[in-house]
Protein backbone atom coordinates (compact mmCIF):
# COMPACT_ATOMS: atom_id res chain seq x y z
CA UNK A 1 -30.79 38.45 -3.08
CA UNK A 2 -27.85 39.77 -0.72
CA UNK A 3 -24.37 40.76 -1.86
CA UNK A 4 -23.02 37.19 -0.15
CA UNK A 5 -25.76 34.85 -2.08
CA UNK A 6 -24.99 36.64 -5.45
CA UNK A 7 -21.54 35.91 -4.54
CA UNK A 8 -22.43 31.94 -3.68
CA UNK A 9 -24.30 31.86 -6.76
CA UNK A 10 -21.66 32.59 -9.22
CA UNK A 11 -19.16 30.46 -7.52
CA UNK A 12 -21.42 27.59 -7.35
CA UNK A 13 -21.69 28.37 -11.44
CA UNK A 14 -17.72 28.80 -12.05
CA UNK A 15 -17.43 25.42 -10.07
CA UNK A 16 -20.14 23.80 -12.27
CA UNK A 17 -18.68 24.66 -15.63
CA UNK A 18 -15.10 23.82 -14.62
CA UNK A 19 -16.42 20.51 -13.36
CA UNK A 20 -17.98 19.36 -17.21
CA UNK A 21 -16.66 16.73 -18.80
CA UNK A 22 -14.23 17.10 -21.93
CA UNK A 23 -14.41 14.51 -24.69
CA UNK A 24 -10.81 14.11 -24.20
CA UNK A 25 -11.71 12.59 -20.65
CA UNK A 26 -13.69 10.17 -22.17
CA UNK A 27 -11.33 8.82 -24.56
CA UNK A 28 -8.61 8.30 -21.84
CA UNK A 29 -11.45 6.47 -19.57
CA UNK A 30 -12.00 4.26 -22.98
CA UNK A 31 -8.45 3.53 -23.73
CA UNK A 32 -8.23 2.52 -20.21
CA UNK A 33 -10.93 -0.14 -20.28
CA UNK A 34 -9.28 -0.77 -23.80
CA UNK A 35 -5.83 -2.20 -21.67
CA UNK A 36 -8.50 -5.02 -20.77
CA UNK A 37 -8.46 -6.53 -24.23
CA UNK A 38 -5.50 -5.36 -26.05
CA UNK A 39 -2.30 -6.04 -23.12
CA UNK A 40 -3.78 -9.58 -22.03
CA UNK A 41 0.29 -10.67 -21.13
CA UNK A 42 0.64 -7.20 -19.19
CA UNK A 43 -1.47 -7.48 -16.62
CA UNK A 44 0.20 -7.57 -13.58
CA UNK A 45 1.90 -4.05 -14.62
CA UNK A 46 -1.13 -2.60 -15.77
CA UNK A 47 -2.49 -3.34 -11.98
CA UNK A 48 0.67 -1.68 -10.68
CA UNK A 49 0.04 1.09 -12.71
CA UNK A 50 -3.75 1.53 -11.77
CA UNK A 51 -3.01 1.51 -8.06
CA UNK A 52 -0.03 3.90 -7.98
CA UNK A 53 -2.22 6.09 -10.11
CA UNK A 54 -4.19 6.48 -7.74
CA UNK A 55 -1.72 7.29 -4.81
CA UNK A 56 -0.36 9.70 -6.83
CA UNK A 57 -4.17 10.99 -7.19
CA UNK A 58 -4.16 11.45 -3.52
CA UNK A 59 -0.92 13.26 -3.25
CA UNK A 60 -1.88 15.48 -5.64
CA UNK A 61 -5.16 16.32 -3.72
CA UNK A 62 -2.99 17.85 -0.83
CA UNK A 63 0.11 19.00 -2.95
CA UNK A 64 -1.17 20.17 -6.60
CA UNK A 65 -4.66 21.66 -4.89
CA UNK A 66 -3.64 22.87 -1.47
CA UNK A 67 0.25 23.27 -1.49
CA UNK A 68 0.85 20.52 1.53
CA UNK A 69 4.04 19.33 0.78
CA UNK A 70 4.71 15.89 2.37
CA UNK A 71 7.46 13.70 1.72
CA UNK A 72 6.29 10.96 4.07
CA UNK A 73 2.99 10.02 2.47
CA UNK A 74 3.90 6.57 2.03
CA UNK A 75 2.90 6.35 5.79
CA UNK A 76 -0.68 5.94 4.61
CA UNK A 77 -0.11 3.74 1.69
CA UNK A 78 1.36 0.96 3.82
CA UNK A 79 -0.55 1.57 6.82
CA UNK A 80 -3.69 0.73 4.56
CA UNK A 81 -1.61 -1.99 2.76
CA UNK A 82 -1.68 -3.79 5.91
CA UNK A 83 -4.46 -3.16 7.43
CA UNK A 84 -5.94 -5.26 4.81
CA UNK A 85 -3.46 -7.77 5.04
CA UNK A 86 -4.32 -8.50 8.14
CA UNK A 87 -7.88 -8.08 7.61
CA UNK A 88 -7.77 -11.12 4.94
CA UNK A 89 -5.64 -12.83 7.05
CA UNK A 90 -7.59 -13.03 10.48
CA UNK A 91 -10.75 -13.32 8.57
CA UNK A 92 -12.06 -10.29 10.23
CA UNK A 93 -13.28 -8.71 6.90
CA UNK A 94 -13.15 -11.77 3.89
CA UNK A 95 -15.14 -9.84 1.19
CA UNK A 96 -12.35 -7.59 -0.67
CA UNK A 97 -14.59 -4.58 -1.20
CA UNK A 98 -15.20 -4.15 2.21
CA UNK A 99 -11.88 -4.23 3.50
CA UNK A 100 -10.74 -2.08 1.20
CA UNK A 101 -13.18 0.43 2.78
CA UNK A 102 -12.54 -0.19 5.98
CA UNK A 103 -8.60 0.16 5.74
CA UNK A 104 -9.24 3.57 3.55
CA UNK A 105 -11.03 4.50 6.95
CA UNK A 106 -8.20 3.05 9.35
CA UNK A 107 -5.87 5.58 6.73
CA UNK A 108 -7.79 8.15 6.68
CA UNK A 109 -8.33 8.44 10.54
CA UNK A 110 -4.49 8.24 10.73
CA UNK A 111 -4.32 10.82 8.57
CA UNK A 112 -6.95 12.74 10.71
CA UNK A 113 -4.66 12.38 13.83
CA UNK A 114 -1.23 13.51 12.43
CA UNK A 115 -2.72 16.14 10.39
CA UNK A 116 -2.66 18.10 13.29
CA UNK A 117 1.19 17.91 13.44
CA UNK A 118 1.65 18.59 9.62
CA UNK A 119 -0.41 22.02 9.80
CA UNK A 120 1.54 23.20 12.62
CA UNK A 121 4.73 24.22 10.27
CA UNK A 122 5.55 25.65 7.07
CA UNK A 123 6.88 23.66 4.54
CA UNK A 124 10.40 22.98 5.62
CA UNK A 125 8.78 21.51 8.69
CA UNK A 126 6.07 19.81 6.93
CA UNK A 127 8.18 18.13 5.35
CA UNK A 128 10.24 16.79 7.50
CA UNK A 129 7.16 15.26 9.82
CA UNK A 130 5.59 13.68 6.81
CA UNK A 131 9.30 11.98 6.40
CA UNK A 132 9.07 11.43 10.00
CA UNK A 133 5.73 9.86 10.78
CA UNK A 134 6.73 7.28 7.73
CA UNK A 135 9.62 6.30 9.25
CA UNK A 136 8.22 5.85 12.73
CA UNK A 137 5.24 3.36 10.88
CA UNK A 138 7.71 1.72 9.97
CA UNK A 139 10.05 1.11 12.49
CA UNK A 140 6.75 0.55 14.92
CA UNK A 141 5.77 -2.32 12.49
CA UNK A 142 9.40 -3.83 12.15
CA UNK A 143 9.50 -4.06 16.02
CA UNK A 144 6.22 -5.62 16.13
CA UNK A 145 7.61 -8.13 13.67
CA UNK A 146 5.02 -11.00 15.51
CA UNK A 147 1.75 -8.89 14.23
CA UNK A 148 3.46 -7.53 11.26
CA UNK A 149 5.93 -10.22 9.84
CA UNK A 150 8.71 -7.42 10.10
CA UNK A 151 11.12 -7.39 7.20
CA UNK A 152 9.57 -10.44 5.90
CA UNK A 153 6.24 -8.82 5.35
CA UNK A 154 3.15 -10.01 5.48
CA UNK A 155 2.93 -13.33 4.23
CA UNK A 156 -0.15 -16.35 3.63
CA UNK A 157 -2.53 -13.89 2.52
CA UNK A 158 -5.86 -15.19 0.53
CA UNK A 159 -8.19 -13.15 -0.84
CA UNK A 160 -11.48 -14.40 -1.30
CA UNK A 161 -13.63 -13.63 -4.45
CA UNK A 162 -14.82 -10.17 -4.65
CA UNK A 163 -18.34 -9.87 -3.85
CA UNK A 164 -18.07 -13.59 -3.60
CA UNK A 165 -18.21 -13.98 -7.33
CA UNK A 166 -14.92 -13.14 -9.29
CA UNK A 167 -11.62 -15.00 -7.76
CA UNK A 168 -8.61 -13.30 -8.47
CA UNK A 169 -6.32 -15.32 -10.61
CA UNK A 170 -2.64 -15.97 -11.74
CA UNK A 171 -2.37 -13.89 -14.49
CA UNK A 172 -3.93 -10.69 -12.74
CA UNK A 173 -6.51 -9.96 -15.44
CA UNK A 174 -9.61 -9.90 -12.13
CA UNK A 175 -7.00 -7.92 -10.00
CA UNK A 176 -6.49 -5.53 -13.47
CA UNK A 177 -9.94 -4.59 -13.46
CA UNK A 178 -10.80 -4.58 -9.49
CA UNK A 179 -8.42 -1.72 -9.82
CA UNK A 180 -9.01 0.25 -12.25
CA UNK A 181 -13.07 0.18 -11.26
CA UNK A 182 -11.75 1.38 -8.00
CA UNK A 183 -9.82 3.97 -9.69
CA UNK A 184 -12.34 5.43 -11.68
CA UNK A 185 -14.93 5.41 -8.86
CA UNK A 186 -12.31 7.83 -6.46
CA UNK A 187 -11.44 9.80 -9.40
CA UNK A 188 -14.83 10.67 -10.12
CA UNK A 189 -14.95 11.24 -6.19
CA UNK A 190 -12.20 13.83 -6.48
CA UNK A 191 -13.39 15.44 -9.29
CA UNK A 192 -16.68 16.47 -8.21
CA UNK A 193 -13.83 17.45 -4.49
CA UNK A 194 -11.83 19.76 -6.92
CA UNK A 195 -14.48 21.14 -8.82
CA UNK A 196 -16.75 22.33 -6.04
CA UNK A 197 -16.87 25.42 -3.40
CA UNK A 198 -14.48 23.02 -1.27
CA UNK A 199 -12.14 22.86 -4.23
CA UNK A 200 -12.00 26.46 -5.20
CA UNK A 201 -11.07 27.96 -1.65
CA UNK A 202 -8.45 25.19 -1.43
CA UNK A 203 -6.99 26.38 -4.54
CA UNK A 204 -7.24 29.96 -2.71
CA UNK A 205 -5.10 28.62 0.06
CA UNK A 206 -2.56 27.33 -1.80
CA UNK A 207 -2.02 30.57 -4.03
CA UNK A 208 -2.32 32.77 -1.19
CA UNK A 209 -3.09 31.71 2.29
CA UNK A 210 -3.15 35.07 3.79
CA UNK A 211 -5.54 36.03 1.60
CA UNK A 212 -7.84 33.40 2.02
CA UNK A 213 -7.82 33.61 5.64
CA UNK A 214 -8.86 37.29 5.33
CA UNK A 215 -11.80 36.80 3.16
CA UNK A 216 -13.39 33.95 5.55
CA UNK A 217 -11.92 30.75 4.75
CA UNK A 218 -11.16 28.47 7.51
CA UNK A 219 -7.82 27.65 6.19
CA UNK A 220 -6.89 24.90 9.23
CA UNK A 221 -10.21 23.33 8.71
CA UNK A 222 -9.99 22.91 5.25
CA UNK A 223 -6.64 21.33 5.05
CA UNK A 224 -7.04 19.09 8.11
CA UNK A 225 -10.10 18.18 5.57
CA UNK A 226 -8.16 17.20 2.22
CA UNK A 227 -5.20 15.78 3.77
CA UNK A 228 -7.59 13.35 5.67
CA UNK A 229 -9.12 12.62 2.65
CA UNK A 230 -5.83 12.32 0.40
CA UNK A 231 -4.86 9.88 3.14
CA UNK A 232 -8.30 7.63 2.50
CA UNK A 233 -6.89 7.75 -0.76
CA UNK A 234 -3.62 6.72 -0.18
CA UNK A 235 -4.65 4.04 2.39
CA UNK A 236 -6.99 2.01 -0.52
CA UNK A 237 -4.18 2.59 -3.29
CA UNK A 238 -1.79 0.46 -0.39
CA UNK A 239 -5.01 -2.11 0.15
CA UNK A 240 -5.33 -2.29 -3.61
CA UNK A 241 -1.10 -3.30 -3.66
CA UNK A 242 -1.44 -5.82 -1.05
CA UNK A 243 -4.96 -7.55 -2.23
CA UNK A 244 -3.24 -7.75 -5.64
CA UNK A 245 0.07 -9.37 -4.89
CA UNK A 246 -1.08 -10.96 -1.27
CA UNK A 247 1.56 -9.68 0.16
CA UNK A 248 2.19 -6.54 3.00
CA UNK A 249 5.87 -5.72 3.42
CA UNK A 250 8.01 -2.71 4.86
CA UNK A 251 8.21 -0.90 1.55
CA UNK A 252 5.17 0.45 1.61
CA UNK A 253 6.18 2.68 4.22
CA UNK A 254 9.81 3.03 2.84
CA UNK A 255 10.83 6.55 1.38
CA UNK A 256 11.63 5.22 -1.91
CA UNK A 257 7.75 5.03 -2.27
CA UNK A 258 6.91 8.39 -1.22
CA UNK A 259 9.82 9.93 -3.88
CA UNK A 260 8.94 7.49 -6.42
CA UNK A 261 5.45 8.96 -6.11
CA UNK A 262 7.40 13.08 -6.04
CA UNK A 263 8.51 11.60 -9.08
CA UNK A 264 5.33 10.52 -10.92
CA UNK A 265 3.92 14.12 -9.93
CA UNK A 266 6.94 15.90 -11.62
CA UNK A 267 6.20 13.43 -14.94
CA UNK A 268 2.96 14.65 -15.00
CA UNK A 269 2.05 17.51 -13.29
CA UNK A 270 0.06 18.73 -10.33
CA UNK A 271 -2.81 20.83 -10.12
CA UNK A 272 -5.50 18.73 -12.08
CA UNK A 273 -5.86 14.85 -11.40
CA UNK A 274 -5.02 13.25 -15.09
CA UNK A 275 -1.54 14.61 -14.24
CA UNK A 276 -1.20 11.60 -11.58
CA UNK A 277 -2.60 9.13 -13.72
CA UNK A 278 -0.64 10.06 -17.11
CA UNK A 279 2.50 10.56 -14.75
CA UNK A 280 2.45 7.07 -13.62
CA UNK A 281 1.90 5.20 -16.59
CA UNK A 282 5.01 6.73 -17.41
CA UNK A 283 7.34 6.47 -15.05
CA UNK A 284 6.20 2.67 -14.90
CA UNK A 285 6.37 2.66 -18.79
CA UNK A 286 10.38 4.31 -18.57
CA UNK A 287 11.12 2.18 -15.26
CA UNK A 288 9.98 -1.22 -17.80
CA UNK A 289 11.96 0.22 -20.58
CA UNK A 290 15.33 1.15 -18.78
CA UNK A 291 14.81 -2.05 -16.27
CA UNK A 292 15.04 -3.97 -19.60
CA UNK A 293 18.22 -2.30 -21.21
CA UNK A 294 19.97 -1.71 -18.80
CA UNK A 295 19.04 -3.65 -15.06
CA UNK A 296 21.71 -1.80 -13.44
CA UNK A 297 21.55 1.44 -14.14
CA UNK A 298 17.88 2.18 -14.81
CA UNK A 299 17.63 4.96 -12.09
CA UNK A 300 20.37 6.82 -14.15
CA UNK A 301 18.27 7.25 -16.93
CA UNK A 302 14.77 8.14 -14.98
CA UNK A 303 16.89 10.62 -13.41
CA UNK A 304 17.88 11.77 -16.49
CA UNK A 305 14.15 12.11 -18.16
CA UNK A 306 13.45 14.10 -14.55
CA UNK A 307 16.15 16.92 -15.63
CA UNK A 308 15.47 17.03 -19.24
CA UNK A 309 11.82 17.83 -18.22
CA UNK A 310 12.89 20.25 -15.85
CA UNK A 311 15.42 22.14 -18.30
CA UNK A 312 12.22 21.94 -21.01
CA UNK A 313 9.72 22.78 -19.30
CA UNK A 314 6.40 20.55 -18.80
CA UNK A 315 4.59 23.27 -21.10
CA UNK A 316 6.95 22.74 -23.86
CA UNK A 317 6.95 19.61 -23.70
CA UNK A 318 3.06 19.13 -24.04
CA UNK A 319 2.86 21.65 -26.88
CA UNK A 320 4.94 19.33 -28.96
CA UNK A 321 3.08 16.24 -27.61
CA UNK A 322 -0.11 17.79 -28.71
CA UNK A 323 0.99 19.59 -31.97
CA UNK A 324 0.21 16.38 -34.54
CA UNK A 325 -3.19 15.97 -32.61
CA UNK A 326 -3.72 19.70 -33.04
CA UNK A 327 -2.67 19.03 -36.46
CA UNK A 328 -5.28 16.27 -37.49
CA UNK A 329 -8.00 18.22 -35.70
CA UNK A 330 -7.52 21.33 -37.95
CA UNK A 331 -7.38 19.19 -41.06
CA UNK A 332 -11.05 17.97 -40.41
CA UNK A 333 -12.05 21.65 -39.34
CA UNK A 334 -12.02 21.62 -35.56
CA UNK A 335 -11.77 25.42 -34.28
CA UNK A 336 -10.94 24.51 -30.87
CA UNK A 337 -7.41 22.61 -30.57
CA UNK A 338 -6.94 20.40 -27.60
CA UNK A 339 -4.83 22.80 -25.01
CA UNK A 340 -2.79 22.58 -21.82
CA UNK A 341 -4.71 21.80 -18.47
CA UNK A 342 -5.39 24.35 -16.52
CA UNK A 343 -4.70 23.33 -13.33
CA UNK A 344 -1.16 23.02 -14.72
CA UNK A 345 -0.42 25.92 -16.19
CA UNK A 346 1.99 28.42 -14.71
């Protein structure tokens, strides 16, 4: 065996006991599937919070994994949002599923295309033509108001059952679960993304690209790769929004929706993909809360959360989280406590 297969070897091995499941995994997959039957008045959240899970999922596959800052990613969320929209609408694609996949495609080849204006800068540049691409979607779709519905969005939309057997209904309990199934299929997708070969030299170009380069790694090639994929993933989390609420509007190319997401990151972490998911059940958990006490001034106080975890520290703040479960666990004799993910650690 040469000094390179050796090498490939033990690589292929690091990646393959990184990539084994924890029981802690499990148990948030469970609790999950538990929302089904314990929140039966909360659906229509619970579907919000299962799609923007996953677009924070896909920014993290470019941001936490290979350091592509982008402050325009929203581009791809509502470029997928209406593609499907007006998928349903023409009847061009009826069956959900389907359309879902084909306007993660249309997203993902427009993600293909600008890529090669986002790796063309560092990230001051970056992003300012990720802000910049979003803002031209949407202006191009507000001028093309008699495709698009322009600032009245998308409207008339009817989905039709998916796989022509389960109709979505009023109270959002079909559109719950559509999503989240969707969700768990793409996360186990970008798990077994992060946790190969691919993963590992992305994770080399974002510590030290330099580096990388000099030890073989096509470092264009590989991020034109992820950020067409994180824009698949972006495009189905906008499909998901619009084949849930029927309804395609401007704001899913606004900026709000691309800092909202900055925001669900910061909540909880980049670097390993539960941080998406935790981070936007709660920032939609805090943005319920405050939107309850206080209508008006709810952005005050998720601003506030944002600087308190800053001054903290996300570390800190998951010690103490975890200390009582750490706590129980060593009462029934457990030897190894439940620690920090290590994609997030410093």
């Amino acid at each position: 065996m040469t000094v390179n297969e050796s090498l490939r070897a033990q690589v292929g091995t690091f990646a393959i006991q990184r990539g084994r499941w924890h029981w802690g995994e499990a148990v948030f997959w469970l609790l999950a599937v538990a929302c089904v039957f314990l929140f039966p008045n909360r659906y229509l959240i619970l579907t919000e919070i299962a799609w923007l899970a996953l677009f924070a999922m896909s920014l993290d596959l470019i941001l936490g994994y290979a350091g592509i800052v982008s402050l325009g990613h929203a581009a791809f969320f509502g470029f997928g949002g209406y593609a499907a929209g007006l998928l349903a609408l023409h009847h061009v694609v009826d069956e959900p599923v389907l359309a879902l996949l084909v306007a993660g495609l249309a997203a993902m080849a427009l993600g293909f295309v600008t890529s090669f204006l986002v790796m063309r800068g560092t990230d001051l540049t970056r992003l300012m033509v990720t802000l910049a691409i979003a803002l031209l979607l949407r202006e191009l779709a507000n001028r093309f108001s008699n495709i698009t519905g322009g600032s009245d969005g998308l409207q008339g939309i009817e989905m039709a059952p998916i796989l022509g057997q389960f109709s979505f209904d009023i109270f959002g309990k079909v559109g719950f679960i559509y999503c989240l199934a969707v969700l768990f299929v793409l996360f186990l997708l970008a798990r077994r993304i992060v946790h190969s070969p691919f993963g590992l030299s992305l994770r080399a170009i974002r510590n030290n690209p330099l580096r990388a380069s000099a030890i073989g790694i096509p470092v264009n090639r590989r991020l034109i790769a992820i950020y067409t994929i994180a824009a698949f993933y972006a495009g189905v989390a906008g499909a998901l929004s619009t084949q849930t609420t029927a309804l395609a509007s401007l704001d899913g190319f606004a900026f709000d929706r691309s800092a909202d997401l900055m925001l669900v990151l910061i909540i909880g972490g980049t670097g390993y993909l539960y941080g998406g998911l935790i981070g936007a059940v709660i920032f939609k958990l805090l943005q319920e809360l405050f939107a309850t006490l206080t209508p008006q001034y709810w952005m005050f106080w998720i601003g506030l959360v944002l600087v308190a975890i800053v001054l903290i520290g996300r570390e800190r703040l998951h010690r103490w989280v975890l200390y009582v479960p750490n706590l129980v666990l060593r009462r029934f004799g457990a030897k190894t406590p439940i620690a920090l993910a290590e994609g997030d650690r410093p």
